[in-house]
N, C-alpha and C. Protein backbone atom coordinates (compact mmCIF):
# COMPACT_ATOMS: atom_id res chain seq x y z
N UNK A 1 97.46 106.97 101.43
CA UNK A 1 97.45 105.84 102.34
C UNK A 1 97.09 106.30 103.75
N UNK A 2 97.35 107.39 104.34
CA UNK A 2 97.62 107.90 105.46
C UNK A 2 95.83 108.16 105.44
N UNK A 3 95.40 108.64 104.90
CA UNK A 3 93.63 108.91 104.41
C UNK A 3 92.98 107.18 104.93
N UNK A 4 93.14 106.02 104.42
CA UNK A 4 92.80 105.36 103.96
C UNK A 4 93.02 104.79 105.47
N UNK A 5 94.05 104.59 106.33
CA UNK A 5 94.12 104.55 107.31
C UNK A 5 93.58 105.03 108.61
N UNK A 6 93.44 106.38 108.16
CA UNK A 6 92.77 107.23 109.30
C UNK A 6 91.21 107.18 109.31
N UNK A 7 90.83 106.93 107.93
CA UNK A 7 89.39 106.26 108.21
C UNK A 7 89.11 105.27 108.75
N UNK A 8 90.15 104.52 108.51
CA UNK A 8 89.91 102.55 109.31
C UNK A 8 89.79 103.34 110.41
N UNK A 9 90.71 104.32 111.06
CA UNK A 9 90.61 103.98 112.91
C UNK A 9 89.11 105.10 112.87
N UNK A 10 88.58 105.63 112.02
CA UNK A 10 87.89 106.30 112.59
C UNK A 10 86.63 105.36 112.63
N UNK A 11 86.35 104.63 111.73
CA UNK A 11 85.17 103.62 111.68
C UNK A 11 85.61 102.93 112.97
N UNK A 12 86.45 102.52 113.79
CA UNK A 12 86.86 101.45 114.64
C UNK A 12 86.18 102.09 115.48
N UNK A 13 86.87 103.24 116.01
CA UNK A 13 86.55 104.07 116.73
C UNK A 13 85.22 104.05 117.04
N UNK A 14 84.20 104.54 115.71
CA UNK A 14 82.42 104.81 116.02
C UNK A 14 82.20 103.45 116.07
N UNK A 15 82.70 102.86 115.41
CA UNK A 15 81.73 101.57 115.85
C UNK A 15 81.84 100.79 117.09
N UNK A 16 82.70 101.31 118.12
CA UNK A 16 83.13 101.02 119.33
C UNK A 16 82.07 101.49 120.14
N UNK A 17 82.59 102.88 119.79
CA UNK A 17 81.18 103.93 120.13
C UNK A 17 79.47 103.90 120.27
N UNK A 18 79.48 103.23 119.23
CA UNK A 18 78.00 102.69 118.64
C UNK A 18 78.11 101.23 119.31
N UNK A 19 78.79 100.26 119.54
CA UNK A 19 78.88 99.19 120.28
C UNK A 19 78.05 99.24 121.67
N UNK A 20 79.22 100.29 122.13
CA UNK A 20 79.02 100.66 123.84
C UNK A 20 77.36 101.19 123.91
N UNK A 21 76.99 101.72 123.01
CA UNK A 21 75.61 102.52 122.91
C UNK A 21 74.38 101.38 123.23
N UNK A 22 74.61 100.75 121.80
CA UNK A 22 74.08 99.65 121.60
C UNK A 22 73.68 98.71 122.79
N UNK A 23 74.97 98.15 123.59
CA UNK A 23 74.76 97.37 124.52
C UNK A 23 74.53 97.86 125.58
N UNK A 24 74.21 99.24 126.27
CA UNK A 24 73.97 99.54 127.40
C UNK A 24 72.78 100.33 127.01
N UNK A 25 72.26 100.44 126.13
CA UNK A 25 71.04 100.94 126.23
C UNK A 25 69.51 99.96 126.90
N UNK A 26 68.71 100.32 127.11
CA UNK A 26 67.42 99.48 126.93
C UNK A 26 67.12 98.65 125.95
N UNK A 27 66.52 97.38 126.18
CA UNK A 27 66.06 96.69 125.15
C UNK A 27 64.81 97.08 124.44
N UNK A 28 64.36 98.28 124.94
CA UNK A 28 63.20 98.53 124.70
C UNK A 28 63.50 99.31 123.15
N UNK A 29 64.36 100.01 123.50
CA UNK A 29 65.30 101.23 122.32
C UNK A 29 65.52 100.60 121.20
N UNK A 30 66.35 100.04 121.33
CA UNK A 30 67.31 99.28 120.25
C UNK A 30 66.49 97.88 119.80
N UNK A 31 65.74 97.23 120.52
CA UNK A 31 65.36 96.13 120.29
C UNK A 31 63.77 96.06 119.69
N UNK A 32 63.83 97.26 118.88
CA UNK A 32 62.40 97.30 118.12
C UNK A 32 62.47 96.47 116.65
N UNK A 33 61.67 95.18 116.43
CA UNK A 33 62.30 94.61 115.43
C UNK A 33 61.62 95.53 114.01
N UNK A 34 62.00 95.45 112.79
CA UNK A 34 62.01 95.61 111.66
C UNK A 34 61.88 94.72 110.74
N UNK A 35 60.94 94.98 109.49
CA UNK A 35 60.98 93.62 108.61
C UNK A 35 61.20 94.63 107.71
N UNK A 36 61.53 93.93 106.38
CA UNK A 36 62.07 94.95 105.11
C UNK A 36 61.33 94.11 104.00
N UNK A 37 60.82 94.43 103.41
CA UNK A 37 59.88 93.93 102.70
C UNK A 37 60.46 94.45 101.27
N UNK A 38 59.80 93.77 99.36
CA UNK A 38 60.34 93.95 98.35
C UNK A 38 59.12 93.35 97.85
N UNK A 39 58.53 94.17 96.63
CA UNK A 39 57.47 93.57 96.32
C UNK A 39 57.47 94.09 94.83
N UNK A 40 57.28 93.02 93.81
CA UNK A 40 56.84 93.61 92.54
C UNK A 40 55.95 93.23 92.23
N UNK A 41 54.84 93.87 91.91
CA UNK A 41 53.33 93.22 91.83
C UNK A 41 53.43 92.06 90.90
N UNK A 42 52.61 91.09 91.36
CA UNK A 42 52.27 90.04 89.89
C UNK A 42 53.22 88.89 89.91
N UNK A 43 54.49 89.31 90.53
CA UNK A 43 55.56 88.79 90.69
C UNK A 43 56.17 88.21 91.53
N UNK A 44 56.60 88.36 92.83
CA UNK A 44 57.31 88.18 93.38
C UNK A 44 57.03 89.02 94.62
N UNK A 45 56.96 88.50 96.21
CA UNK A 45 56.96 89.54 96.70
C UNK A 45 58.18 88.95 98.24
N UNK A 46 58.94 89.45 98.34
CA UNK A 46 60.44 89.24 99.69
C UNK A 46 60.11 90.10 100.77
N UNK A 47 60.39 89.02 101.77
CA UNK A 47 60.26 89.90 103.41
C UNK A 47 61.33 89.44 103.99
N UNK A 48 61.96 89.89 105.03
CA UNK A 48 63.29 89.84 105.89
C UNK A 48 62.84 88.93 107.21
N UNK A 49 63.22 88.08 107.79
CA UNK A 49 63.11 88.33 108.76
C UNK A 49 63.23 89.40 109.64
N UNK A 50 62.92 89.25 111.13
CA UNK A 50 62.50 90.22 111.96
C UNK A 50 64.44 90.44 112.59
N UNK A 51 64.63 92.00 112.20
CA UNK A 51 66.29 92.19 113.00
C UNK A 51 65.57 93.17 113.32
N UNK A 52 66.48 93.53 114.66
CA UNK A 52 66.73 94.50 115.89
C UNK A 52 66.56 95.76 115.27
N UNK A 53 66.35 97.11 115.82
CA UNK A 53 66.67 97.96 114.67
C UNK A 53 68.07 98.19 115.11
N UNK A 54 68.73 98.01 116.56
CA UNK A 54 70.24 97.87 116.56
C UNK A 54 71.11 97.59 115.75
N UNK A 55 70.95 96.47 115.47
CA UNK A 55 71.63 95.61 114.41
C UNK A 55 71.51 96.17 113.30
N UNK A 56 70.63 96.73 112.89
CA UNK A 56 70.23 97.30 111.52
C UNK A 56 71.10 98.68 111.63
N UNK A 57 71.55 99.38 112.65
CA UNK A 57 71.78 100.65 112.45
C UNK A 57 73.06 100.17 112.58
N UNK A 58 74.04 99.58 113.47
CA UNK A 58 75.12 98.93 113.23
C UNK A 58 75.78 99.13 111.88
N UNK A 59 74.78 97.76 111.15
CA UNK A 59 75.18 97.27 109.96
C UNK A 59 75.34 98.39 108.89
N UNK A 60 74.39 99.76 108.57
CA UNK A 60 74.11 100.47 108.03
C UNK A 60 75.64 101.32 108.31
N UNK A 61 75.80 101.25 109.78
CA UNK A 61 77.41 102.15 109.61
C UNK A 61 78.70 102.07 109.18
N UNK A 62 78.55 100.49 109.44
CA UNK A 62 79.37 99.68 109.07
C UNK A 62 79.86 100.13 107.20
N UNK A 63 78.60 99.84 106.40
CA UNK A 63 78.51 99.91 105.20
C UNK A 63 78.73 101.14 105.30
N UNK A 64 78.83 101.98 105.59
CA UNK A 64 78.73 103.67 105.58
C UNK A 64 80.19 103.54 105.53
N UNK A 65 80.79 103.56 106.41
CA UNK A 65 82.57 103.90 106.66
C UNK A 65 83.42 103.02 105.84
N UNK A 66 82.58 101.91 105.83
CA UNK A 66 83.22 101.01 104.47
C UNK A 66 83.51 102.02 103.01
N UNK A 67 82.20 102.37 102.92
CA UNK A 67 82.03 102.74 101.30
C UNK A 67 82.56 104.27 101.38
N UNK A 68 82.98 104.81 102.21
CA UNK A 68 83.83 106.34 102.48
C UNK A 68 85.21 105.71 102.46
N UNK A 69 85.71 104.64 103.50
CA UNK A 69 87.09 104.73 103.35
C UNK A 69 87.58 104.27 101.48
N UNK A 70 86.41 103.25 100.95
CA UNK A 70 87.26 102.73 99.47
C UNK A 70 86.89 104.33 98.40
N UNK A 71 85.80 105.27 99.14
CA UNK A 71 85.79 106.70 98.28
C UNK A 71 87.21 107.48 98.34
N UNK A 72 87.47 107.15 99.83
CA UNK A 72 88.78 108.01 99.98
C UNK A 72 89.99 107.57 99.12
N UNK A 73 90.15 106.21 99.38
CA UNK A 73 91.19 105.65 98.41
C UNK A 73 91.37 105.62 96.80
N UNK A 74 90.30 105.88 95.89
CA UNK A 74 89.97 105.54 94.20
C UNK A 74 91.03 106.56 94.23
N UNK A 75 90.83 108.05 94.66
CA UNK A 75 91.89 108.73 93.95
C UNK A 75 93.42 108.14 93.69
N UNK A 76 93.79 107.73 95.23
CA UNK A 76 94.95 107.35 94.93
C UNK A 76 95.44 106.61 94.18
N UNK A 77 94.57 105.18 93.99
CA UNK A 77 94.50 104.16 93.33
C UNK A 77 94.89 104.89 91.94
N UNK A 78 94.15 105.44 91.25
CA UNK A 78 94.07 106.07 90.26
C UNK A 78 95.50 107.15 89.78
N UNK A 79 96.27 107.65 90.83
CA UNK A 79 97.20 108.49 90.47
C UNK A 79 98.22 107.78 90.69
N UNK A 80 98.11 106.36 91.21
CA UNK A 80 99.19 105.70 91.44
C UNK A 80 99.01 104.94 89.82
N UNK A 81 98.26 104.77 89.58
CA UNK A 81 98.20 104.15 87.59
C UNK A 81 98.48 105.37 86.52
N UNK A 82 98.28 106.31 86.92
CA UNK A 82 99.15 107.25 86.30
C UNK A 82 100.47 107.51 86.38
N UNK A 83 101.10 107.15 87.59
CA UNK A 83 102.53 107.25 87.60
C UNK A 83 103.25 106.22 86.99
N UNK A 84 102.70 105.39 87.02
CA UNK A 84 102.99 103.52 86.44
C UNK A 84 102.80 104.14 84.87
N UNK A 85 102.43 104.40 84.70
CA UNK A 85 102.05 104.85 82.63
C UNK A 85 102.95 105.91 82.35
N UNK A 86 102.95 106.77 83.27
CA UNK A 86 104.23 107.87 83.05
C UNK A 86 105.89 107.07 83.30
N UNK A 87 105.73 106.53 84.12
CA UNK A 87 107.67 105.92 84.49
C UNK A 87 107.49 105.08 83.51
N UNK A 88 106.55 103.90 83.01
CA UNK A 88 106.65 103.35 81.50
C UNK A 88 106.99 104.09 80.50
N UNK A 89 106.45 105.18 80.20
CA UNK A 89 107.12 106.32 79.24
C UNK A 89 108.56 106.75 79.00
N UNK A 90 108.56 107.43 80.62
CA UNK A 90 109.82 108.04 80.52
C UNK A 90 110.63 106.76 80.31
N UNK A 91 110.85 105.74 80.76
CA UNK A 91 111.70 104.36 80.66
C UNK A 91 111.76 103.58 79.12
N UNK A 92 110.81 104.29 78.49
CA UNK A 92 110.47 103.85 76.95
C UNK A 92 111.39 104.62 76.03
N UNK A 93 111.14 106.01 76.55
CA UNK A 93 112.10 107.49 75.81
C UNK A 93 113.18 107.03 75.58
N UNK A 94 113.70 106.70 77.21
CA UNK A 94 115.42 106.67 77.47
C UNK A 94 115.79 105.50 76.96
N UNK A 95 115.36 104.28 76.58
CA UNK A 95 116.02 103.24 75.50
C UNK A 95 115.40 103.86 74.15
N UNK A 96 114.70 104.59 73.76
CA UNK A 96 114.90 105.19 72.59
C UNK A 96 116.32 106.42 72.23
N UNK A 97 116.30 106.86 73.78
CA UNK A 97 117.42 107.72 73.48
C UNK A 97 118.76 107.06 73.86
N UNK A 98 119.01 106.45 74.13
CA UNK A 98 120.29 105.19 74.33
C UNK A 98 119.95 104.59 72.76
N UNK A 99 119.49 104.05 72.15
CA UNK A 99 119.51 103.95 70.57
C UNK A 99 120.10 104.98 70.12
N UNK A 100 119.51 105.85 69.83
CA UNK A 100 119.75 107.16 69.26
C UNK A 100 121.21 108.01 69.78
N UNK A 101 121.61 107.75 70.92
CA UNK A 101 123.25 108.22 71.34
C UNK A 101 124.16 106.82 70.81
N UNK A 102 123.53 105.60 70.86
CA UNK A 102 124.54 104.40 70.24
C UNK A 102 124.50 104.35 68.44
N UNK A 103 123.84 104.90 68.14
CA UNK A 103 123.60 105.17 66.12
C UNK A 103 124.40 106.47 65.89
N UNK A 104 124.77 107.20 66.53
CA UNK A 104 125.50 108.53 66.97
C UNK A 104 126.83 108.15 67.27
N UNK A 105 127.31 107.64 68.02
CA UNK A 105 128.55 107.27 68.55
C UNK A 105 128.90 106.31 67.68
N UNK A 106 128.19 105.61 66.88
CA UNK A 106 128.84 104.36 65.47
C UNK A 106 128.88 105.43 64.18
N UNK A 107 128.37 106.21 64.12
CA UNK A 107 128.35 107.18 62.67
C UNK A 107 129.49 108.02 63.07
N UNK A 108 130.11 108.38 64.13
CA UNK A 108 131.40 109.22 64.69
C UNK A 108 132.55 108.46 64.11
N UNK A 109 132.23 107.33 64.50
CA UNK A 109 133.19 106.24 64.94
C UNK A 109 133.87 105.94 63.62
N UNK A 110 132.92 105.98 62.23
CA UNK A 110 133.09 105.29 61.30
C UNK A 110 133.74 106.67 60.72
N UNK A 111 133.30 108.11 60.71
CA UNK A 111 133.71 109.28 60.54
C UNK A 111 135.16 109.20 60.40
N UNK A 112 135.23 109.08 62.36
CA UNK A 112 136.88 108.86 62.42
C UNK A 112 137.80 107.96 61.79
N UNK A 113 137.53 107.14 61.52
CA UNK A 113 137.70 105.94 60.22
C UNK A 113 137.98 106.20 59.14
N UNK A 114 137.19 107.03 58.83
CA UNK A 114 137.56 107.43 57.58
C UNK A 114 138.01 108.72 57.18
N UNK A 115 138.39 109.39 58.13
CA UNK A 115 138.96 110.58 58.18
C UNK A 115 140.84 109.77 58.30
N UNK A 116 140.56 108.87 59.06
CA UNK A 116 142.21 108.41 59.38
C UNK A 116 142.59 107.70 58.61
N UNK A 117 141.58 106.93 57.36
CA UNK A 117 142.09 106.26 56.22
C UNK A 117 142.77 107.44 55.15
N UNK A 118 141.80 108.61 55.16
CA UNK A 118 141.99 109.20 54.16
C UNK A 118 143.64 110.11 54.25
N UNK A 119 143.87 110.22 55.63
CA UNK A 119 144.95 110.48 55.85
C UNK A 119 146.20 110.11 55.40
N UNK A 120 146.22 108.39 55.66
CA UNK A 120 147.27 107.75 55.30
C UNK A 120 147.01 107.86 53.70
């Protein structure tokens, strides 16, 4: 968790960073537009409108620190479903073994029973 956290502030952080950049630079810099184009011959061919390349590099970081902080987290995710399958286990055992000490303590029981019948 502490991982998963420390990436949030670190994306906050650059993208603050990259904010401040962004807006005090020249428009000349940042404000070169871009089209993104997709073409399958014969078929179909997609163009973007015209974005900033600002905006575009933004967005690109954005998705960047996104898709690192949910990398950072799978492990945990994952060892936290292993512990959930293991305490199901062990919690499965121990009413098997609470059976198994109560079928034990009635076979004593009946022992003594009949050890004290046979007496009289």
């Amino acid at each position: 968790m502490k991982k998963l956290i420390f990436a949030f502030l670190m994306a906050a952080l650059f993208f603050a960073l990259l904010n401040f950049i962004y807006c005090n630079l020249d428009e000349s810099v940042f404000g070169y537009k871009i089209v993104f184009k997709f073409t399958v011959p014969y078929m179909f061919a997609l163009q973007s409108s015209p974005l900033p390349m600002g905006f575009v590099l933004l967005v690109t970081f954005c998705a960047g620190m996104i898709t690192i902080a949910l990398l950072e987290a799978l492990p945990s995710f994952f060892k936290t479903l292993e512990i959930r399958s293991k305490n199901k286990k062990i919690r499965q055992l121990e009413r098997e073994l609470d059976v198994v000490r109560g079928l034990g303590e009635v076979r004593e029981t009946r022992v003594e029973e009949s050890e004290s019948s046979e007496k009289k």
